[in-house]
N, C-alpha and C. Protein backbone atom coordinates (compact mmCIF):
# COMPACT_ATOMS: atom_id res chain seq x y z
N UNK A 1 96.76 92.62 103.01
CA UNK A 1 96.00 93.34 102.01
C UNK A 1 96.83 94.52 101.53
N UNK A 2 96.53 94.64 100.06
CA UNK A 2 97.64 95.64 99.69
C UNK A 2 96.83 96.44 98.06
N UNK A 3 96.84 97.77 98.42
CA UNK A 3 95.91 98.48 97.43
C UNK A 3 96.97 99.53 96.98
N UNK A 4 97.00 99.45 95.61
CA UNK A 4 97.91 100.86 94.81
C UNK A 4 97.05 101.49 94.28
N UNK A 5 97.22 102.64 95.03
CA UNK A 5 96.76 103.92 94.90
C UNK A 5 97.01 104.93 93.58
N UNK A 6 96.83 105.86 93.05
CA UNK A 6 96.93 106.57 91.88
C UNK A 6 96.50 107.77 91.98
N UNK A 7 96.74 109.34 91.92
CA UNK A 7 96.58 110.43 91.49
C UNK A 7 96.67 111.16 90.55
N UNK A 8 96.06 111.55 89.79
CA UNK A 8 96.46 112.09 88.35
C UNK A 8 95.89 113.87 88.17
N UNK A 9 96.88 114.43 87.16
CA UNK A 9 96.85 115.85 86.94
C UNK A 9 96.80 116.61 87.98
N UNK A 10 95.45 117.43 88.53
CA UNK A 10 95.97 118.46 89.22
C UNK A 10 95.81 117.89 90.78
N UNK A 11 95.07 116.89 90.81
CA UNK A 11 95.29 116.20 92.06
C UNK A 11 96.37 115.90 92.85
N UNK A 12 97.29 115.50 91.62
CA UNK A 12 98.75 114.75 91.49
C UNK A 12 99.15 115.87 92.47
N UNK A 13 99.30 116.60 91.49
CA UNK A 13 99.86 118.45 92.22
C UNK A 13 99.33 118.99 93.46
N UNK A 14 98.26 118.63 93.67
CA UNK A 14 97.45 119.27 94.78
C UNK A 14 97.98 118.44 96.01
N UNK A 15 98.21 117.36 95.91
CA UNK A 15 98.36 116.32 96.89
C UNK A 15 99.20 115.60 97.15
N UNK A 16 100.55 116.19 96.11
CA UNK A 16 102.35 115.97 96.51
C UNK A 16 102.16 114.70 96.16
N UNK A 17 101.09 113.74 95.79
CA UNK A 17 101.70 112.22 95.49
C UNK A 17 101.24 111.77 94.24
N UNK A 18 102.32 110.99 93.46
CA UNK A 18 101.77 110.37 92.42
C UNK A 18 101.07 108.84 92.65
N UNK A 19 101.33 108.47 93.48
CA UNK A 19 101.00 106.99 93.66
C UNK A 19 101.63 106.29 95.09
N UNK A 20 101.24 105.38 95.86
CA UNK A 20 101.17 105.02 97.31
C UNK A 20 101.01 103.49 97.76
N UNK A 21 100.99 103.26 98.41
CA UNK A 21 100.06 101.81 98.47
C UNK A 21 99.78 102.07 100.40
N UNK A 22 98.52 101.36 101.03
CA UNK A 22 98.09 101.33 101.39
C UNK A 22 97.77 99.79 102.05
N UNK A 23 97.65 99.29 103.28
CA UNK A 23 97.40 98.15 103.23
C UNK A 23 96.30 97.98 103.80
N UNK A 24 95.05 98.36 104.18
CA UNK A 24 93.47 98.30 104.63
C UNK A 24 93.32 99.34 104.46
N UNK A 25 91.79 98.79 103.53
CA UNK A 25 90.44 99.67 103.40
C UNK A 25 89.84 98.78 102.92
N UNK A 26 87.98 100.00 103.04
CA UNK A 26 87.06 98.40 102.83
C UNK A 26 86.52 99.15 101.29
N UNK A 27 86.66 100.52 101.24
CA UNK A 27 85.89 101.37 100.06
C UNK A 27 86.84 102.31 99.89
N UNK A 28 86.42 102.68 98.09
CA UNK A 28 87.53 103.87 97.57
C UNK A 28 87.11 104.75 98.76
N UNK A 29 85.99 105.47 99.30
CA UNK A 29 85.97 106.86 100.02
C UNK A 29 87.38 106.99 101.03
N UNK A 30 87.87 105.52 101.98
CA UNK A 30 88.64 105.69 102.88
C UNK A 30 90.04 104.88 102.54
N UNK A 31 89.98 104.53 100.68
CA UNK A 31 91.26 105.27 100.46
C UNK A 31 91.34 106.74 100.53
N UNK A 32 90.86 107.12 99.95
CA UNK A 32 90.58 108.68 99.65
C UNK A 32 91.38 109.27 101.35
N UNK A 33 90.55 108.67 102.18
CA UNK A 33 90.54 109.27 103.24
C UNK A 33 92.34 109.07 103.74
N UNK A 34 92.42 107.78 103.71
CA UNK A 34 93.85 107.41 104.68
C UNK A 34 94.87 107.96 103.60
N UNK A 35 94.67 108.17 102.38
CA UNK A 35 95.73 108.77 101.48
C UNK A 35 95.65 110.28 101.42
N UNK A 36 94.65 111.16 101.97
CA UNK A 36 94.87 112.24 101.87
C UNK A 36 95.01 113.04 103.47
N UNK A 37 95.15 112.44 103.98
CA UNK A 37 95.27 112.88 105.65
C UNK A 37 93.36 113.35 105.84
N UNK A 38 92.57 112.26 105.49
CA UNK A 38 91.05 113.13 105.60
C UNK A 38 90.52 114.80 104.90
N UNK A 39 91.35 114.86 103.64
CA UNK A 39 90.69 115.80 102.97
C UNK A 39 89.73 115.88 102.48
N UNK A 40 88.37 116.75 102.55
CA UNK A 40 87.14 116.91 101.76
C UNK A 40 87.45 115.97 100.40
N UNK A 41 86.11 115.55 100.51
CA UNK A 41 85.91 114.64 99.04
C UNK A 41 85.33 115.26 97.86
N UNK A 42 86.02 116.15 96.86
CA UNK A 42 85.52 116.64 95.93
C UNK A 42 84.34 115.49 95.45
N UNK A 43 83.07 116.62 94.95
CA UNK A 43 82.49 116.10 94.49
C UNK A 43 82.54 115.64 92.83
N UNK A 44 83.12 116.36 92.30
CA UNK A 44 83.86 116.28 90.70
C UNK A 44 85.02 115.43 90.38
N UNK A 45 85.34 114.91 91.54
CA UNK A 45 86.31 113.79 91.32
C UNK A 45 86.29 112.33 90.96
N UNK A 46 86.75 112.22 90.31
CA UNK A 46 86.39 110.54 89.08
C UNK A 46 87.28 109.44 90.03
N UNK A 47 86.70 108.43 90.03
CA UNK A 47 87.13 107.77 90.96
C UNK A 47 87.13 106.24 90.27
N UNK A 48 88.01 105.58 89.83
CA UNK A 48 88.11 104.39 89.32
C UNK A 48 88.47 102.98 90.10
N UNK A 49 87.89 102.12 89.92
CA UNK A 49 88.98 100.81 90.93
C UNK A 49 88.91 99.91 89.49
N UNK A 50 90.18 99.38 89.47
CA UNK A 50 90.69 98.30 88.97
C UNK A 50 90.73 98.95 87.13
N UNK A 51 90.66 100.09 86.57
CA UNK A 51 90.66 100.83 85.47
C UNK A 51 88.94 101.18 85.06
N UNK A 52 87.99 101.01 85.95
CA UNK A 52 86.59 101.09 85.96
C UNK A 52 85.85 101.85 86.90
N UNK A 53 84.99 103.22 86.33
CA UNK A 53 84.66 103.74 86.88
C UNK A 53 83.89 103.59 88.70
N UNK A 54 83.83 104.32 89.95
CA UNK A 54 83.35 104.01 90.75
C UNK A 54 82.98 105.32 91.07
N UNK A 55 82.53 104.79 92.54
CA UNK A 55 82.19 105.91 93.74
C UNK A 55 82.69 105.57 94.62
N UNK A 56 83.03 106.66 95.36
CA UNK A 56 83.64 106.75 96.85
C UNK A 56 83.09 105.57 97.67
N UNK A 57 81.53 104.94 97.80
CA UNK A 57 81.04 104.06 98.87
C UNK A 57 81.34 102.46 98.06
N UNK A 58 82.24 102.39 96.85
CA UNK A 58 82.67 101.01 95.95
C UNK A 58 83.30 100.71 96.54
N UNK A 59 83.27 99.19 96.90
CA UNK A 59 84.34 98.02 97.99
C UNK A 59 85.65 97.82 96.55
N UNK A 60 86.49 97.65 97.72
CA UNK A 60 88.10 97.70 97.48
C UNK A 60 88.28 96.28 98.34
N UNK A 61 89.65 95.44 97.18
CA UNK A 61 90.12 94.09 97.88
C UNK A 61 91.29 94.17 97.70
N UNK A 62 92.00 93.30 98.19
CA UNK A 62 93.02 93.22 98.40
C UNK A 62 93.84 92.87 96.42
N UNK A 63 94.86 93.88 96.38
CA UNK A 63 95.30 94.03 95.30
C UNK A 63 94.44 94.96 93.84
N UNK A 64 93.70 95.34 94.64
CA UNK A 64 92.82 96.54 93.81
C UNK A 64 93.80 97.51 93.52
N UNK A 65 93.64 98.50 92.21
CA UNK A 65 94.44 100.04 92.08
C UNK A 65 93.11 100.58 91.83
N UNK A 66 93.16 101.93 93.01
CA UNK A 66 91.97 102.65 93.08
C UNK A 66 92.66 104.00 92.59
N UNK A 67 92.23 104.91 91.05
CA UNK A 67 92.69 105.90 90.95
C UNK A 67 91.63 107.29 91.00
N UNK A 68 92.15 108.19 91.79
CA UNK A 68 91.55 109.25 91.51
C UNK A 68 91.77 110.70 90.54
N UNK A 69 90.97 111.20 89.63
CA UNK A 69 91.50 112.27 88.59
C UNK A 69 90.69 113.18 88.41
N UNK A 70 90.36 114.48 88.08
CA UNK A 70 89.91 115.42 88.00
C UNK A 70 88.74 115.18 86.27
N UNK A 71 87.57 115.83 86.83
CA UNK A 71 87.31 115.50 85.31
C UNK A 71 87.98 116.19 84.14
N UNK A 72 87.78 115.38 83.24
CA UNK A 72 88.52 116.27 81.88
C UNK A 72 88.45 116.69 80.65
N UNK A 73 88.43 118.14 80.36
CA UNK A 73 87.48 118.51 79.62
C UNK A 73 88.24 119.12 78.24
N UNK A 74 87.49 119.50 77.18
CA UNK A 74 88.24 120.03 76.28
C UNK A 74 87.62 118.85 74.50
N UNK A 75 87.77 119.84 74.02
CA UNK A 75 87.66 118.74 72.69
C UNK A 75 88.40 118.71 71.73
């Protein structure tokens, strides 16, 4: 099993990585988890699998890209 991971903007920055891969998980939350050494789970954080919005408790398969990004604002 093999999941590419994604960070974008200030996350990117916050969290030294642009992108990873991972080989088990069953849900974005514990990508989240095994990609950030278990950092708090912002609650404002947008969380996508496969280019479609999710939540942290959304099942992940094998060859999923789960990205996480800050919301983003401005008009």
């Amino acid at each position: 099993m093999s999941i590419q991971v994604k960070f974008f903007a200030s996350l990117r920055e916050k969290m030294g990585i642009t992108e990873t891969k991972i080989e088990t998980a069953s849900t974005a939350g514990e990508v989240w988890d095994m990609t950030t050494n278990n950092a708090d789970r912002p609650l404002n954080v947008l969380v996508a699998v496969n280019l479609e919005y999710a939540q942290y408790d959304s099942q992940v398969s094998d060859g999923d890209e789960v990205a996480f990004f800050p919301p983003v604002t401005g008009g």
